[in-house]
C-alpha atoms as a PDB file:
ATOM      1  CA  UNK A   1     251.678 122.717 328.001  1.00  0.00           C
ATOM      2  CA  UNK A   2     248.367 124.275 329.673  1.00  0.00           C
ATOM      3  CA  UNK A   3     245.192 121.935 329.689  1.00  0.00           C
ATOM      4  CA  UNK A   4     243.477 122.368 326.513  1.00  0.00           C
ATOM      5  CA  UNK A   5     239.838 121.931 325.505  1.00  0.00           C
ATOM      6  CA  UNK A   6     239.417 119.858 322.415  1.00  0.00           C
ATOM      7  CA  UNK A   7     238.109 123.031 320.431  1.00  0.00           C
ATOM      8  CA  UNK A   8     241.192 124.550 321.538  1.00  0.00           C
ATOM      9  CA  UNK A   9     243.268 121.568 320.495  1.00  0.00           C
ATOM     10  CA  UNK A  10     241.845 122.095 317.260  1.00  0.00           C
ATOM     11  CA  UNK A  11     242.848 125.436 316.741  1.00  0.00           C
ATOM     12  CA  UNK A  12     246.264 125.476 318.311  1.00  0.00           C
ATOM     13  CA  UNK A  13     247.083 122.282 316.003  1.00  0.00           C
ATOM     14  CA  UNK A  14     245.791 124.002 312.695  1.00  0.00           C
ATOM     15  CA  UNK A  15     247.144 127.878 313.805  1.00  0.00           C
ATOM     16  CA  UNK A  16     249.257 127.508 316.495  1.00  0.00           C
ATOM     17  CA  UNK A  17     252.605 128.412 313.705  1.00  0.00           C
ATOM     18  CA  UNK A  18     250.487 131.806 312.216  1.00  0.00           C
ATOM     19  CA  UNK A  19     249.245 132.940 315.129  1.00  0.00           C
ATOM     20  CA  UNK A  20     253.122 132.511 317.274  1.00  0.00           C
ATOM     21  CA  UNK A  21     254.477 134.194 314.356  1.00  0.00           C
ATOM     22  CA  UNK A  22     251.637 137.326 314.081  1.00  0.00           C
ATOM     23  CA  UNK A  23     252.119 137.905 317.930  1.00  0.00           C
ATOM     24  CA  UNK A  24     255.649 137.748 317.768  1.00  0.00           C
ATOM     25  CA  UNK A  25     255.196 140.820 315.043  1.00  0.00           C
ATOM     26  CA  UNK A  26     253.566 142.872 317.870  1.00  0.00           C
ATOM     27  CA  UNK A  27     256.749 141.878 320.107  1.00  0.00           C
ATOM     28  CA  UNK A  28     254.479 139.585 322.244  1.00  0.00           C
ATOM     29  CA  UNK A  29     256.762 136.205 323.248  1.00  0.00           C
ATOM     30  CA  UNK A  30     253.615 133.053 323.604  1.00  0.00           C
ATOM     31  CA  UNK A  31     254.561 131.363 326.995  1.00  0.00           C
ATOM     32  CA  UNK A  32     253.562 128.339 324.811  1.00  0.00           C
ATOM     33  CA  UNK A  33     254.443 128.988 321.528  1.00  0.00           C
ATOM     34  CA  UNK A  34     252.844 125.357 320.225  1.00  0.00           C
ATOM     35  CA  UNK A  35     249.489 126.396 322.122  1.00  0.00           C
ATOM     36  CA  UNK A  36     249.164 130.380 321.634  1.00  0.00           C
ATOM     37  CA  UNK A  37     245.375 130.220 321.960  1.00  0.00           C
ATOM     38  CA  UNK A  38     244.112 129.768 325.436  1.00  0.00           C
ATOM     39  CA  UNK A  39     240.979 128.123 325.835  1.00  0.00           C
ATOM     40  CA  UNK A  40     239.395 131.761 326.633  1.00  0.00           C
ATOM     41  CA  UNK A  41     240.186 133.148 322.864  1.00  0.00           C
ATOM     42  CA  UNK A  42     239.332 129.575 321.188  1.00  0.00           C
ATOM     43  CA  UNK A  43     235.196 129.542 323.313  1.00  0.00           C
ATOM     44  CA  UNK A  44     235.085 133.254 322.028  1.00  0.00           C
ATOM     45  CA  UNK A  45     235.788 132.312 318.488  1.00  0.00           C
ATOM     46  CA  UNK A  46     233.305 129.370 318.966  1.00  0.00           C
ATOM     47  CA  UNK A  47     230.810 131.994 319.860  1.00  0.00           C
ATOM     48  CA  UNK A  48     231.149 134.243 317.351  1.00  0.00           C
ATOM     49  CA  UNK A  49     230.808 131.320 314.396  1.00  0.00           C
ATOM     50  CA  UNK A  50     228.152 130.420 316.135  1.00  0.00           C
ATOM     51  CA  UNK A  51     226.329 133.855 316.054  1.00  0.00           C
ATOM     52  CA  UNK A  52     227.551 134.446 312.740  1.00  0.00           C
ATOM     53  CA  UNK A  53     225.729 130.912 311.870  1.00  0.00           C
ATOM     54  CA  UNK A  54     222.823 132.356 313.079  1.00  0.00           C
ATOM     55  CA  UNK A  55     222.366 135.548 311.887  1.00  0.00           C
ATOM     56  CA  UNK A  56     222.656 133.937 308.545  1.00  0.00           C
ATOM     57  CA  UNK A  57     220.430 130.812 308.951  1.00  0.00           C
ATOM     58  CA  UNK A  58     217.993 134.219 310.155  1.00  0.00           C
ATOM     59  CA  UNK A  59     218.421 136.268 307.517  1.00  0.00           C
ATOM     60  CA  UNK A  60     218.059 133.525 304.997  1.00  0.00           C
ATOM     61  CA  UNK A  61     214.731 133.017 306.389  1.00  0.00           C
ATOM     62  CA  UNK A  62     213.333 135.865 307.109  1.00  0.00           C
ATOM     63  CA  UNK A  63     209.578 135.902 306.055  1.00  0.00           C
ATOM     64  CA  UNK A  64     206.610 138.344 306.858  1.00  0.00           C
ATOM     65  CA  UNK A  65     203.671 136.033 306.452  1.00  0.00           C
ATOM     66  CA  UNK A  66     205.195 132.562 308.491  1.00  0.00           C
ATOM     67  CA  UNK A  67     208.232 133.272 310.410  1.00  0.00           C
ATOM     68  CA  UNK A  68     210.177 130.808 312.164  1.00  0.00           C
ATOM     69  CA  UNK A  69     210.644 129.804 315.547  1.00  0.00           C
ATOM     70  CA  UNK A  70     214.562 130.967 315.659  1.00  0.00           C
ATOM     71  CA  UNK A  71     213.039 134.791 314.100  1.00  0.00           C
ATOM     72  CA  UNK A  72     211.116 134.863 316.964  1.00  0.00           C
ATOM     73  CA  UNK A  73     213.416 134.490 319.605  1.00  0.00           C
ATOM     74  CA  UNK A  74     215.524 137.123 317.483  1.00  0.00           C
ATOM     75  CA  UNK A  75     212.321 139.834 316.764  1.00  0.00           C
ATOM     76  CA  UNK A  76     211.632 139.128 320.312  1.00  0.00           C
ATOM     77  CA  UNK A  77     215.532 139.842 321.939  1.00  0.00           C
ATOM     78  CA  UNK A  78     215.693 142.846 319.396  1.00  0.00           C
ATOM     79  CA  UNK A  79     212.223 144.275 320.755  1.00  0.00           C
ATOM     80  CA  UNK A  80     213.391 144.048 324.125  1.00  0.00           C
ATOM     81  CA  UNK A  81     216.500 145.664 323.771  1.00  0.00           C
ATOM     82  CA  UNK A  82     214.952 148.289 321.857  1.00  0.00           C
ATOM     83  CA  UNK A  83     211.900 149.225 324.082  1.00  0.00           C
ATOM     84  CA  UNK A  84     214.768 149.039 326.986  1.00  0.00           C
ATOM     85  CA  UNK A  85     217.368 151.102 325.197  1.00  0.00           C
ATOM     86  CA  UNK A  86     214.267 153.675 324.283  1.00  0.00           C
ATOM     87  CA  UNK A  87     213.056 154.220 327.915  1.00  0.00           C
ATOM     88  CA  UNK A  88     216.718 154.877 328.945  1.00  0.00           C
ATOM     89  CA  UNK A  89     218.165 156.857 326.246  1.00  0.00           C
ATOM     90  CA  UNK A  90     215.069 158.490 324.603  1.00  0.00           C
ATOM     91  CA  UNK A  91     213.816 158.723 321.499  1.00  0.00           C
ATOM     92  CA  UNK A  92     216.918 158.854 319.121  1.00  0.00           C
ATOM     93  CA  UNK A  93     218.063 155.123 320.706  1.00  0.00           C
ATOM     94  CA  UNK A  94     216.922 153.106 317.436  1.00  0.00           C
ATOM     95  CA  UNK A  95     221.009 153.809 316.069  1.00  0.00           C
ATOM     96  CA  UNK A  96     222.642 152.056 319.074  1.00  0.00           C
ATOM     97  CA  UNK A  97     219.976 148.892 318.763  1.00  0.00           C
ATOM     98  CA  UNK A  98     222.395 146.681 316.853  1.00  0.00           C
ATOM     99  CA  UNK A  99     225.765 147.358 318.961  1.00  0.00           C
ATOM    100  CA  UNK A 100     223.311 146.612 321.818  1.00  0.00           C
ATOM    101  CA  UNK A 101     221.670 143.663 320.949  1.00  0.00           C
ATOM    102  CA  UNK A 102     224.985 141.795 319.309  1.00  0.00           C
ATOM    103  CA  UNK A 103     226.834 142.850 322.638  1.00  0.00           C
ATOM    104  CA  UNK A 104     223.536 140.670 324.157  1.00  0.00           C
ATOM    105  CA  UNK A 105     223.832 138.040 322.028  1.00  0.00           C
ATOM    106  CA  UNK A 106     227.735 137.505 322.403  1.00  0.00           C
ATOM    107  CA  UNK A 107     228.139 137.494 326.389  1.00  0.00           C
ATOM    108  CA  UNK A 108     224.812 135.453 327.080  1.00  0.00           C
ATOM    109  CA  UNK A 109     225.927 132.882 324.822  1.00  0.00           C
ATOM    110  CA  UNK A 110     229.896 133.173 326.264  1.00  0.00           C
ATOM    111  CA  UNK A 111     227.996 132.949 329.645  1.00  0.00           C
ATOM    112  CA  UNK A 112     226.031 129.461 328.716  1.00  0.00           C
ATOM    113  CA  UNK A 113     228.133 127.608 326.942  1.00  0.00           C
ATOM    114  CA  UNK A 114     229.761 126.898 329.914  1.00  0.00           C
ATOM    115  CA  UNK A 115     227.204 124.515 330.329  1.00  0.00           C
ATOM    116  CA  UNK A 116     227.793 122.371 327.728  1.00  0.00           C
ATOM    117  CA  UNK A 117     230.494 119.610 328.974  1.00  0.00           C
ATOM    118  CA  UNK A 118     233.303 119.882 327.087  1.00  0.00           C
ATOM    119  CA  UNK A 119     233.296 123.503 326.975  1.00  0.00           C
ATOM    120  CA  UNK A 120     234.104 126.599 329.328  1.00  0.00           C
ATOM    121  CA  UNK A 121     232.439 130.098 329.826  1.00  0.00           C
ATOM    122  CA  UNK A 122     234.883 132.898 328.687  1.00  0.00           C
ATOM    123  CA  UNK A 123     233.223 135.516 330.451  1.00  0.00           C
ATOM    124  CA  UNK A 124     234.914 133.040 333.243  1.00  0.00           C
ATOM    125  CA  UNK A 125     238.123 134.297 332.821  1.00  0.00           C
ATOM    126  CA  UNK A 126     238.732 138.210 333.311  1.00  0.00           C
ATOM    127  CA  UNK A 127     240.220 139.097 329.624  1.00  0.00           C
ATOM    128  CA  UNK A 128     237.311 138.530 328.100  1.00  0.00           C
ATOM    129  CA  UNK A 129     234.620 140.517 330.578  1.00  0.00           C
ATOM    130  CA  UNK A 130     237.243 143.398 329.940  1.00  0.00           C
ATOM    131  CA  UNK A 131     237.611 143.474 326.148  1.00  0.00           C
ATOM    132  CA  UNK A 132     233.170 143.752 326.473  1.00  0.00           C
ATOM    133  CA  UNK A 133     234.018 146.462 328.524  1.00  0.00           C
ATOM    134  CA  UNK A 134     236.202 148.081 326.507  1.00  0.00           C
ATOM    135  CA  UNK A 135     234.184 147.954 323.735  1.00  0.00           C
ATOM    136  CA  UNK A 136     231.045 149.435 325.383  1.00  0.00           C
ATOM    137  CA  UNK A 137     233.589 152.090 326.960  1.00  0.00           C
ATOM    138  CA  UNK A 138     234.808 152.855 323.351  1.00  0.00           C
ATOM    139  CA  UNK A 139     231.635 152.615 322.082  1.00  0.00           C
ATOM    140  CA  UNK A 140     229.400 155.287 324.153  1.00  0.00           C
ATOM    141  CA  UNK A 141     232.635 157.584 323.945  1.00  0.00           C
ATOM    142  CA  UNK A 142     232.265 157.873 320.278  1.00  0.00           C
ATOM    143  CA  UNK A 143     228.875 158.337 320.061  1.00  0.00           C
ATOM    144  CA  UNK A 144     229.333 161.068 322.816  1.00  0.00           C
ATOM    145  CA  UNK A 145     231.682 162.858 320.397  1.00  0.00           C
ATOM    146  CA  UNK A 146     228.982 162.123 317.141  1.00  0.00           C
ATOM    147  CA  UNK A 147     226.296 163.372 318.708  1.00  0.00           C
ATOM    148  CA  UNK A 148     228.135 166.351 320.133  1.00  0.00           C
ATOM    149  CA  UNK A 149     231.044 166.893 318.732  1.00  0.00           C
ATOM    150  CA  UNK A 150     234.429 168.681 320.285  1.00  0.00           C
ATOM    151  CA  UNK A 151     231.902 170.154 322.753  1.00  0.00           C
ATOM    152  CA  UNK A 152     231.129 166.600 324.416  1.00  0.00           C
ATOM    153  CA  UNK A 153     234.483 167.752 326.406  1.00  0.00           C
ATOM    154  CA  UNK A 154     232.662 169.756 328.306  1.00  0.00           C
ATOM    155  CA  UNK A 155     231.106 166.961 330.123  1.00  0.00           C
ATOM    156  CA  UNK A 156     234.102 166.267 331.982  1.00  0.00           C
ATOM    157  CA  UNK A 157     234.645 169.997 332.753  1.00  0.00           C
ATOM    158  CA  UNK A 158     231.918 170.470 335.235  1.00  0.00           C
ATOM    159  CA  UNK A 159     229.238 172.312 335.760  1.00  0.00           C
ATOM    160  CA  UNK A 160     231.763 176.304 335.760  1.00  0.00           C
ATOM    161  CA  UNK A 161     234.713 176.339 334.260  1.00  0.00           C
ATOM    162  CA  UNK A 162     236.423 176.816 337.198  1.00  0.00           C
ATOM    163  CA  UNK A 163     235.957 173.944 338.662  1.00  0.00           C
ATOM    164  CA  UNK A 164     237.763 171.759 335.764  1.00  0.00           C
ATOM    165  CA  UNK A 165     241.160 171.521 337.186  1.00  0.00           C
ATOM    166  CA  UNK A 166     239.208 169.615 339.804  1.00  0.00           C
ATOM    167  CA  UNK A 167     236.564 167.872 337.637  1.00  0.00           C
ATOM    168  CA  UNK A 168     238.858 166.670 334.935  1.00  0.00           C
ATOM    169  CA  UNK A 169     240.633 163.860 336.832  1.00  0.00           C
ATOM    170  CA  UNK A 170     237.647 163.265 338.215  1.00  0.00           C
ATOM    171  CA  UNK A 171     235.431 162.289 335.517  1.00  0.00           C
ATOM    172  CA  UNK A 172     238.303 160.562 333.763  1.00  0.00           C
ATOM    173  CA  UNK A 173     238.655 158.137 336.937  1.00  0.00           C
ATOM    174  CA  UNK A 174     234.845 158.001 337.255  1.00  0.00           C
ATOM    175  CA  UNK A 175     234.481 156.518 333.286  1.00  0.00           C
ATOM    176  CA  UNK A 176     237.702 154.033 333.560  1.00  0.00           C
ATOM    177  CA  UNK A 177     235.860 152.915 336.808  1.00  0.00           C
ATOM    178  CA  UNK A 178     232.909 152.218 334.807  1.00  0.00           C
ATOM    179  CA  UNK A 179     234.949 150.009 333.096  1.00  0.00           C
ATOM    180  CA  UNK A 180     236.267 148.345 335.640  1.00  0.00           C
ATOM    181  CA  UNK A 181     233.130 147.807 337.260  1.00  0.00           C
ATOM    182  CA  UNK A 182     231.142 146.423 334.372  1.00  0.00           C
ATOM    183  CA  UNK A 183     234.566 143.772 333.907  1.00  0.00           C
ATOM    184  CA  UNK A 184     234.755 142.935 338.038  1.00  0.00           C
ATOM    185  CA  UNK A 185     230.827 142.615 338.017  1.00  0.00           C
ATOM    186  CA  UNK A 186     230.649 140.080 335.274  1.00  0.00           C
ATOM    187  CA  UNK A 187     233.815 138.420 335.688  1.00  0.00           C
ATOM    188  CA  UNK A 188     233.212 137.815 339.288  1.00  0.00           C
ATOM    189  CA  UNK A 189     229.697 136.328 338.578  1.00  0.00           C
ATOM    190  CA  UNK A 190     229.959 133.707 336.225  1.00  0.00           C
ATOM    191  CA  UNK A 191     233.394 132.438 337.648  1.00  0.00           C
ATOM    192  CA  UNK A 192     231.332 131.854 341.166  1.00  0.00           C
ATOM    193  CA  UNK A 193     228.905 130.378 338.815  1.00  0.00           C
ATOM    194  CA  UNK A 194     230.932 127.802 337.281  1.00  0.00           C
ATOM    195  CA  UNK A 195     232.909 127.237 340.557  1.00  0.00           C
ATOM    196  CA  UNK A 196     229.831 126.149 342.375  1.00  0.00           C
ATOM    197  CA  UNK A 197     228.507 123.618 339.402  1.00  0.00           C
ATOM    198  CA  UNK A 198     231.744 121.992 339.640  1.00  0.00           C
ATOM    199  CA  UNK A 199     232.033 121.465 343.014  1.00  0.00           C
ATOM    200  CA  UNK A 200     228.317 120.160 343.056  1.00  0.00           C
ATOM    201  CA  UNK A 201     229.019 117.853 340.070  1.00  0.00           C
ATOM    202  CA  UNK A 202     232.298 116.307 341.641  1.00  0.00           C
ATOM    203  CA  UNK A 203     230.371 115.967 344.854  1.00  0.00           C
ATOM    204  CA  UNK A 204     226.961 114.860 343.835  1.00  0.00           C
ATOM    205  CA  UNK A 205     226.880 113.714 339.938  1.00  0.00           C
ATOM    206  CA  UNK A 206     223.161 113.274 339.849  1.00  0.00           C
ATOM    207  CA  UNK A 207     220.014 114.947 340.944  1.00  0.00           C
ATOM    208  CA  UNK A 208     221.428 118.070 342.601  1.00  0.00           C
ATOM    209  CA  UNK A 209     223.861 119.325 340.155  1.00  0.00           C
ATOM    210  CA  UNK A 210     220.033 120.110 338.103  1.00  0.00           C
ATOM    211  CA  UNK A 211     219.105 122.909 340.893  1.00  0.00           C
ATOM    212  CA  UNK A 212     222.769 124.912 340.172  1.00  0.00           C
ATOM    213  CA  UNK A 213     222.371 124.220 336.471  1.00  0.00           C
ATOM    214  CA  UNK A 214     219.434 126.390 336.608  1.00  0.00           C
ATOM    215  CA  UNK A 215     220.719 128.632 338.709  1.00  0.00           C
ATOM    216  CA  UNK A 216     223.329 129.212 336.673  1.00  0.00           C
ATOM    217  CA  UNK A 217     221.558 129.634 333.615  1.00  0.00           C
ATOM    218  CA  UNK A 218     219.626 133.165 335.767  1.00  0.00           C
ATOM    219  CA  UNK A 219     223.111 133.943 336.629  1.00  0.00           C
ATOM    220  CA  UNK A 220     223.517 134.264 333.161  1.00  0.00           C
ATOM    221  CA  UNK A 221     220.695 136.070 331.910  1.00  0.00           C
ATOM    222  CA  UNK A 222     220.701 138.097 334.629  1.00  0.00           C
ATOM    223  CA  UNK A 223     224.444 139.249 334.135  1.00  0.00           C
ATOM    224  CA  UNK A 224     223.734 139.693 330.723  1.00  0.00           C
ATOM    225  CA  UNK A 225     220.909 142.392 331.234  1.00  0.00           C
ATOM    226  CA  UNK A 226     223.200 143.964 334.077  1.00  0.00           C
ATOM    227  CA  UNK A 227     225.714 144.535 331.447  1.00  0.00           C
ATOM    228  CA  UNK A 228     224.257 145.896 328.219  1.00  0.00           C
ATOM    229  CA  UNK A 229     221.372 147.876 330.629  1.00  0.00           C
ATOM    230  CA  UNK A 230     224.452 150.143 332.103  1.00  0.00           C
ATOM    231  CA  UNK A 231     225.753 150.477 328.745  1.00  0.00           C
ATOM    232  CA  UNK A 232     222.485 151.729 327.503  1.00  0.00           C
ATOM    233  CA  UNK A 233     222.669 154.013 331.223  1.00  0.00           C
ATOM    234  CA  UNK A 234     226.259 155.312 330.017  1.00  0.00           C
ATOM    235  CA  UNK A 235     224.856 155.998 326.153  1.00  0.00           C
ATOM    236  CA  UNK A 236     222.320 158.083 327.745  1.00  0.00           C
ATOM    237  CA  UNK A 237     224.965 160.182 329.470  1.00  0.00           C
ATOM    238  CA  UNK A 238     226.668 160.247 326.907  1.00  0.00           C
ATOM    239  CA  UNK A 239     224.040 161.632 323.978  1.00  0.00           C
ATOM    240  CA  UNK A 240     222.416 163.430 326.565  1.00  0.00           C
ATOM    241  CA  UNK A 241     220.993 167.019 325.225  1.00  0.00           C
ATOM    242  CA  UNK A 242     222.381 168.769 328.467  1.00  0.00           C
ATOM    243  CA  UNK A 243     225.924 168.335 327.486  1.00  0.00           C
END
């Protein structure tokens, strides 16, 4: 059996029988059929309740005249994004603001809980900094083909036609390196960053530990802004008039 967080425990002792039996549908053989969820898929299901919680405790009180404390942090992430996302992408960027600031939402809060003993940072482990990826790469592809239709191909043809025999592998390695760069960059970052805590806690429980706490907690922010600010870059390319 692998080492299990307690959430995980949770979940693989209520859904460990459904969720063996829905990937064995798909053909997919669990290593460890009485613990299918890893501790990766359990944090990102924490997360998203979590959000979820949120959005509604939000929503529920919204108000014009006295808002809360918890709308302000939310008006104030969703202004940033926005005035970010409209600086990069132009003036048409107020449709992408909710994919944008959700994808913000979900990997700085996968990127802090680590902090919290008991629990681990999923963007820690590489499936989970790829599955973002994928879903910014799917993302700013479609809206490429929305905004432009069947003629968005061209942007992997090159500048003359000519040149697309050469162009078209290209570009198509170019974008699924995009991929793997946004997966590598994040991945690699907050699995240093939760290597180095560890090591300081196990070596010097008090006092110093404090210092790499906060250091980690930039790490994350910082990551975070890498992430969704080259996914506004490749949604700029993508919607881009010239194409």
């Amino acid at each position: 059996m692998p080492e299990q967080l307690w959430f995980t425990e949770i979940l693989n002792h209520l859904f460990a029988g459904p969720v063996t039996g829905l990937l064995r549908t798909f053909h997919i053989d669990p290593k460890y059929p009485q613990a299918p969820i890893t501790n990766a898929v359990a944090m990102e299901f924490l997360v998203f309740l979590f959000l979820v919680t949120l959005f509604f405790l939000v929503r529920a009180r919204l108000s014009v005249d006295k808002p809360g404390g918890l709308q302000h942090v939310f008006e104030g992430v969703h202004g940033f994004v926005e005035g970010q996302s409209h600086e990069i992408i132009g003036h048409h960027s107020e449709r992408f603001t909710p994919f944008l600031v959700t994808l913000t939402f979900f990997i700085l809060i996968c990127n802090l809980i680590g902090l919290i003993p008991g629990f681990e940072s999923p963007t820690a482990v590489p499936v989970v900094p790829l599955g973002c990826a994928v879903c910014a790469f799917v993302y700013y592809q479609t809206q490429g083909f929305r905004h432009h239709g069947i003629a968005y191909l061209k942007h992997f043809m090159g500048p003359m036609w000519w040149l697309a025999i050469i162009m078209v592998p290209i570009e198509i390695i170019s974008h699924l390196a995009r991929m793997l760069s946004l997966t590598v960059r994040l991945y690699a970052n907050m699995f240093a960053g939760d290597m180095v805590t560890m090591v300081f806690f196990s070596l010097v429980p008090i006092g110093v530990p404090i210092i790499f706490l906060g250091l980690h907690i930039g790490v994350s922010l910082l990551q975070t802004y890498i992430f969704v600010l080259l996914t506004m870059v490749y949604l700029s390319g993508a919607v881009a008039e010239e194409h």
